[in-house]
Protein backbone atom coordinates (compact mmCIF):
# COMPACT_ATOMS: atom_id res chain seq x y z
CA UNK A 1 -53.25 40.66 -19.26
CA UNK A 2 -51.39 43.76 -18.72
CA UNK A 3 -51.47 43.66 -14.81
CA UNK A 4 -50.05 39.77 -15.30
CA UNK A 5 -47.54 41.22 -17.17
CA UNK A 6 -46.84 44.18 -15.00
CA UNK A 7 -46.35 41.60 -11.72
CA UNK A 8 -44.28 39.51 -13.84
CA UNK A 9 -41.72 42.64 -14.33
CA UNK A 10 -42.09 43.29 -10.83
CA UNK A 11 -40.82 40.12 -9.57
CA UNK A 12 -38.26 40.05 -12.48
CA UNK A 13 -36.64 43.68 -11.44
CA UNK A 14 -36.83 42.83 -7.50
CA UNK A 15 -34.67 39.53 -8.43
CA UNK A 16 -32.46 41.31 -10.24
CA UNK A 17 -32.21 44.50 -7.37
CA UNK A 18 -31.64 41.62 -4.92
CA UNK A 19 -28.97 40.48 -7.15
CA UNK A 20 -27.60 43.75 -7.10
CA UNK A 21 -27.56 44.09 -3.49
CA UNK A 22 -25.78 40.95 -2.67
CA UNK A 23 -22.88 41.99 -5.50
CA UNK A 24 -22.57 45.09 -3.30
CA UNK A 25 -22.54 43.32 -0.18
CA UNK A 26 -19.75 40.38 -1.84
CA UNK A 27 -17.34 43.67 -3.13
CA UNK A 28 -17.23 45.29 -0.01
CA UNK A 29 -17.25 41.83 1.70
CA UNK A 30 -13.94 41.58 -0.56
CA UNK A 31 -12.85 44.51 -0.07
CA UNK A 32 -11.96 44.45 3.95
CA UNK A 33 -10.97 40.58 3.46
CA UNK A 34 -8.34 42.37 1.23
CA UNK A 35 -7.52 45.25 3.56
CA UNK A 36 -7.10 42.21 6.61
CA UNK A 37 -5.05 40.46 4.55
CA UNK A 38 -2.02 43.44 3.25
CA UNK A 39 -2.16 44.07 6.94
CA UNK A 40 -1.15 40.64 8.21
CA UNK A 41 1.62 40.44 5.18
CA UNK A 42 2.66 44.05 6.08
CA UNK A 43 2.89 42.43 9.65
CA UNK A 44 4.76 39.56 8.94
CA UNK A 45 7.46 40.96 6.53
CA UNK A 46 8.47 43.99 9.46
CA UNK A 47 8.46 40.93 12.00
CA UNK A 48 10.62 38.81 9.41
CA UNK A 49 13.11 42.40 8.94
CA UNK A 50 13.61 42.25 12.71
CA UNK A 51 13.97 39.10 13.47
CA UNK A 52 17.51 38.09 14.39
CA UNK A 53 17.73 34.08 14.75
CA UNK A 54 21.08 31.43 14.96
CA UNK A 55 20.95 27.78 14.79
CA UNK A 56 24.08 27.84 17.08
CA UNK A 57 22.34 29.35 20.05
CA UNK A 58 20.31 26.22 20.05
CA UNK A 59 23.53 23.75 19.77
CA UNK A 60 24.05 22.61 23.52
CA UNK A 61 28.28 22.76 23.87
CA UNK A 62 28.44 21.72 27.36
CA UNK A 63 31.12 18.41 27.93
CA UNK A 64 29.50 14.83 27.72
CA UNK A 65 29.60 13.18 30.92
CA UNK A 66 30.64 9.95 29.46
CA UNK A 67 34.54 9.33 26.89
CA UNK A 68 33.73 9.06 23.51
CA UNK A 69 33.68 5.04 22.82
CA UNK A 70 36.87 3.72 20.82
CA UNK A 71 36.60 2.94 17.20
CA UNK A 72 35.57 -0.92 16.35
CA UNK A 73 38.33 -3.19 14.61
CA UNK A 74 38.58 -2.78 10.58
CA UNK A 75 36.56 -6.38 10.10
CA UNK A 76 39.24 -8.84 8.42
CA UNK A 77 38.50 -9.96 4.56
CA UNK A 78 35.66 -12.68 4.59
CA UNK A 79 36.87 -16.15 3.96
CA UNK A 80 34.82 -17.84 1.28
CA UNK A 81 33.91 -21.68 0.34
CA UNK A 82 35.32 -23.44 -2.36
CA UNK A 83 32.24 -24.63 -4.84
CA UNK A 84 33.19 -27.97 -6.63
CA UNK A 85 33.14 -27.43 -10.16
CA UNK A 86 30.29 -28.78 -12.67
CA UNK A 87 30.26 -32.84 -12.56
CA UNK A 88 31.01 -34.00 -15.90
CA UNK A 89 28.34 -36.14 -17.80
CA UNK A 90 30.67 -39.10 -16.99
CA UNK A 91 30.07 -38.97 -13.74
CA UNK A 92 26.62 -38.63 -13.75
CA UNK A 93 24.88 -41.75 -12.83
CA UNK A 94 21.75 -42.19 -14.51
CA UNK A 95 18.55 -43.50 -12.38
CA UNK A 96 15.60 -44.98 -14.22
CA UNK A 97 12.22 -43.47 -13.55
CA UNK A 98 9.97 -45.63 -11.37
CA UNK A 99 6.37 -45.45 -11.15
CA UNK A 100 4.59 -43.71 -8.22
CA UNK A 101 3.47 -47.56 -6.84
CA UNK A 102 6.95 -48.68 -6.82
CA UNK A 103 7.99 -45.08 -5.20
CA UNK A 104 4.96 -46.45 -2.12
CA UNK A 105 6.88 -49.86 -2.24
CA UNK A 106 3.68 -51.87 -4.32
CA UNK A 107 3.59 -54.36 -6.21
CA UNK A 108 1.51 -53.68 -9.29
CA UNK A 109 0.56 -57.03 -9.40
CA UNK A 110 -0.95 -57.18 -5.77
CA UNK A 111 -2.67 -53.88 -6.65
CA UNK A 112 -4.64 -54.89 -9.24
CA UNK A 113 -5.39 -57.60 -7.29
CA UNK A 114 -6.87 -55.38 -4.49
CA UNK A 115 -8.66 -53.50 -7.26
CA UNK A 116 -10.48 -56.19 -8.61
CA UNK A 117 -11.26 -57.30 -5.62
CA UNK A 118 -12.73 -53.95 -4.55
CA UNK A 119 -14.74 -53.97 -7.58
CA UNK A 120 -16.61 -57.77 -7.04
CA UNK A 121 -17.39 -56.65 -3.79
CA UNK A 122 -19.23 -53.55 -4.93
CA UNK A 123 -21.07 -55.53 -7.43
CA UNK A 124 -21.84 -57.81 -4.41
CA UNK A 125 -23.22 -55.48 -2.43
CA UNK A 126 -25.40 -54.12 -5.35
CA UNK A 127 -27.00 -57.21 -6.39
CA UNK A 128 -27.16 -57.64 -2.40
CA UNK A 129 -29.42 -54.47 -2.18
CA UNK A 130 -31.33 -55.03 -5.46
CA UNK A 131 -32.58 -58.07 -3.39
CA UNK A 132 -33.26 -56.55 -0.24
């Protein structure tokens, strides 16, 4: 029992060394990632204190080969139609509705008519293959 328990300590305490180790590795890991880093912002502030720079040595100031154009006409006030005013309900002619039939130019009378006979020759033709 006591050499189980004596192994289990053993792994326990070389976890915890490892552990150890690797914090010292990470902080001194840290540490030059630090140092690296105040030496590039030490570098880029004295480049930044030395560095002289104008937008108007960039400007190009040399003549244009071609005349600048001539300014367009002021565009004249835009002319605009007259809208008739509201009809008044006296001159409003009123239509009646027609039906959809009428609209197709039928007569309701002939369509019924084609409707019936539509339906007796279905029945027809059912009693026909009741037969058959």
């Amino acid at each position: 029992m006591t050499n189980y328990q004596a192994a289990e300590w053993d792994e326990k305490w070389a976890k915890l060394k490892n552990c150890w180790d690797n914090q010292e590795v990470a902080a001194l890991l840290t540490n030059e990632a630090h140092k690296e880093l105040d030496q590039l912002n030490q570098l880029l502030s004295n480049a930044l204190e030395n560095f002289n720079f104008s937008l108007d040595t960039c400007k190009d100031t040399s003549p244009f080969p071609e005349p600048k154009p001539t300014p367009l006409p002021r565009p004249s006030m835009p002319t605009y139609l007259k809208i008739p005013n509201e009809p008044l309900n006296s001159q409003i002619q009123q239509k009646k509705p027609r039906a959809i039939w009428n609209l197709l130019g039928l007569n309701i009378k002939s369509l019924i008519a084609s409707i019936m006979r539509l339906i007796s020759k279905q029945k027809n033709l059912r009693r026909y293959m009741q037969i058959g």
